[in-house]
Protein backbone atom coordinates (compact mmCIF):
# COMPACT_ATOMS: atom_id res chain seq x y z
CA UNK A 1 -55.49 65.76 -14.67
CA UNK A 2 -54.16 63.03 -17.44
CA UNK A 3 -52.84 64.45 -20.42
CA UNK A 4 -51.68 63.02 -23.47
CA UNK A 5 -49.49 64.46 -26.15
CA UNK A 6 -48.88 63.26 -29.80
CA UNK A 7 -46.02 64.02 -31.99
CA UNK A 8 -44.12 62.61 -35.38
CA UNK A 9 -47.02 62.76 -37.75
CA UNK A 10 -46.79 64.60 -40.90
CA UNK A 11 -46.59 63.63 -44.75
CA UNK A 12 -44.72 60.13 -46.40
CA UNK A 13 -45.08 58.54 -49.72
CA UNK A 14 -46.52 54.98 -50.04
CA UNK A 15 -44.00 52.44 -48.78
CA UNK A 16 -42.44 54.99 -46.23
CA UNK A 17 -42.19 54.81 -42.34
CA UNK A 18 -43.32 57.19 -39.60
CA UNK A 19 -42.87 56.84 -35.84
CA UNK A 20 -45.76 58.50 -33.72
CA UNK A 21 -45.00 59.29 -30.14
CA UNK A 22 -47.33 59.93 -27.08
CA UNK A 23 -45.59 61.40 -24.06
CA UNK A 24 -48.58 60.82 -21.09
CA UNK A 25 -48.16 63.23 -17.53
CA UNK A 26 -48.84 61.44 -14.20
CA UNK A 27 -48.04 58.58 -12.33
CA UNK A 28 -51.12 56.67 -13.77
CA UNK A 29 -49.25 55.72 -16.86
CA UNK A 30 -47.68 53.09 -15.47
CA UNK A 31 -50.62 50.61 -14.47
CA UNK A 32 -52.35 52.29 -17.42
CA UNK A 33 -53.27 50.11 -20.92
CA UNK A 34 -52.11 52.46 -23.47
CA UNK A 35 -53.39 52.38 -27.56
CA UNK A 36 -53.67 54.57 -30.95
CA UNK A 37 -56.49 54.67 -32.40
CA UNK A 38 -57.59 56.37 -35.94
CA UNK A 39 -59.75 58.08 -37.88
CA UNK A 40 -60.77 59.29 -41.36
CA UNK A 41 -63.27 61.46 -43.13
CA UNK A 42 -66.08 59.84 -43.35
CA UNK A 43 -65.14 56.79 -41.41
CA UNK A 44 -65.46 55.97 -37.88
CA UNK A 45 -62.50 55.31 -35.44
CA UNK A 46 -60.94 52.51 -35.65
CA UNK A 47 -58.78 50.57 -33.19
CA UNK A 48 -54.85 50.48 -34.89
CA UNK A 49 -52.95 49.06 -31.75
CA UNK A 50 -53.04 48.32 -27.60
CA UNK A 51 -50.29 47.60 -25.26
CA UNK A 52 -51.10 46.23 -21.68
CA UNK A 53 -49.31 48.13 -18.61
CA UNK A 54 -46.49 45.73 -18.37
CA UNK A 55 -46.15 46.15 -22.21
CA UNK A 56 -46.21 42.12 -22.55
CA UNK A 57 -49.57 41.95 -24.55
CA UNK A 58 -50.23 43.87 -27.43
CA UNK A 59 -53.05 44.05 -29.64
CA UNK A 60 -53.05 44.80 -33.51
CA UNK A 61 -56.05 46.01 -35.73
CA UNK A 62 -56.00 43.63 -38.82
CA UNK A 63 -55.23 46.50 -41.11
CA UNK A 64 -51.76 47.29 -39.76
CA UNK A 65 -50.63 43.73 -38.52
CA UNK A 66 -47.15 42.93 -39.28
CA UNK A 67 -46.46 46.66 -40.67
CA UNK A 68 -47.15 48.84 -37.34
CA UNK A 69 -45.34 48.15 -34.11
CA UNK A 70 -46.29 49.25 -30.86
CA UNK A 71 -44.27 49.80 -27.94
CA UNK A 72 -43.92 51.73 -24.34
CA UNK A 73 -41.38 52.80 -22.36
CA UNK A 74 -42.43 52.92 -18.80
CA UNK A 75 -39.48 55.22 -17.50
CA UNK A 76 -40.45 57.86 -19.41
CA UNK A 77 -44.29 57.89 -19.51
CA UNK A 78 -43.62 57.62 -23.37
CA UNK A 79 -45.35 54.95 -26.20
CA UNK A 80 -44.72 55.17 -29.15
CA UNK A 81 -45.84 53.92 -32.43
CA UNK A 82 -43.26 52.60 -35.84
CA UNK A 83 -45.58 52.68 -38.59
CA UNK A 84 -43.65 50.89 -41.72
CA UNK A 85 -44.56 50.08 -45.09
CA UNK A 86 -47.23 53.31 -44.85
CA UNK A 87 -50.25 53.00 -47.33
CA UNK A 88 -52.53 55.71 -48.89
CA UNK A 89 -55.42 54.40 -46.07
CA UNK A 90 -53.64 55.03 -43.38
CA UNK A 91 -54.47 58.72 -44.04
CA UNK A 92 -55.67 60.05 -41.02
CA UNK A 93 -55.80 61.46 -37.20
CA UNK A 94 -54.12 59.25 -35.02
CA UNK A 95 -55.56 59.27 -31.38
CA UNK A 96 -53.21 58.34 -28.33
CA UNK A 97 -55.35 57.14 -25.69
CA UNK A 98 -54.96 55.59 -22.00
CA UNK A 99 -57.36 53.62 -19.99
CA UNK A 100 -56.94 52.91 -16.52
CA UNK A 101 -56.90 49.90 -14.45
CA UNK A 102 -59.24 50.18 -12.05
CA UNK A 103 -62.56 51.86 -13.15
CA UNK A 104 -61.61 51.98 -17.02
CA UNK A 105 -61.29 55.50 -17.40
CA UNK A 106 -60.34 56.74 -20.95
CA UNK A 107 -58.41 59.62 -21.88
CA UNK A 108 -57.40 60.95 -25.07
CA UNK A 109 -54.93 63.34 -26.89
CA UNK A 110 -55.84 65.93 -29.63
CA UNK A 111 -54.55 63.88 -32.29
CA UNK A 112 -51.89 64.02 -34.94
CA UNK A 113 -52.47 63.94 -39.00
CA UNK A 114 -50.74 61.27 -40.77
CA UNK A 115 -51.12 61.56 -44.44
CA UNK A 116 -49.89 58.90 -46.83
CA UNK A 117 -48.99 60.01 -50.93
CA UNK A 118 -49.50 57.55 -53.87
């Protein structure tokens, strides 16, 4: 069974930085693309970043470009997630998810609350 762990969310002011971690058991991480995704009341979930298994290609949503970094570490079944220059709507539950290679399975973790003061 695949499961996915958050951590590092919590509460920033505007302007402030957070890093979000997602620790993932199993073998399966490594040939794995891994992402964050995002949601907020009212809104649906939206795509915030995606990094390939090899961690060469990674994708950005166009409302965190050039402030959000993505990265994984494949020693330690780890990605994690350098959010800088926070904003008010990036409020929100921040998703870790993995899909697999072959089959495209998706899994998902609980979640972790990031809330961003004006």
């Amino acid at each position: 069974q695949v499961q996915l762990v958050e951590s590092g969310g919590g509460e920033v002011q505007a302007g402030g930085s957070l890093r979000l971690s997602c620790g993932v058991s199993g073998p399966i991480f490594k040939t794995s693309a891994m992402g964050w995704w995002r949601q907020s009341p009212g809104k649906e979930r939206e795509l915030v970043a995606t990094i390939a298994s090899g961690g060469q290609v990674v994708r950005y949503g166009d409302a965190v470009k050039v402030r959000f970094t993505l990265s994984r570490d494949n020693a330690k079944n780890m990605v994690h997630l350098q959010m800088d220059s926070l904003r008010p709507e990036d409020t929100g539950t921040y998703y870790c998810n993995l899909e697999t290679s072959l089959l495209f399975l998706n899994y998902w973790g609980k979640g972790t609350l990031v809330t961003v003061s004006s």
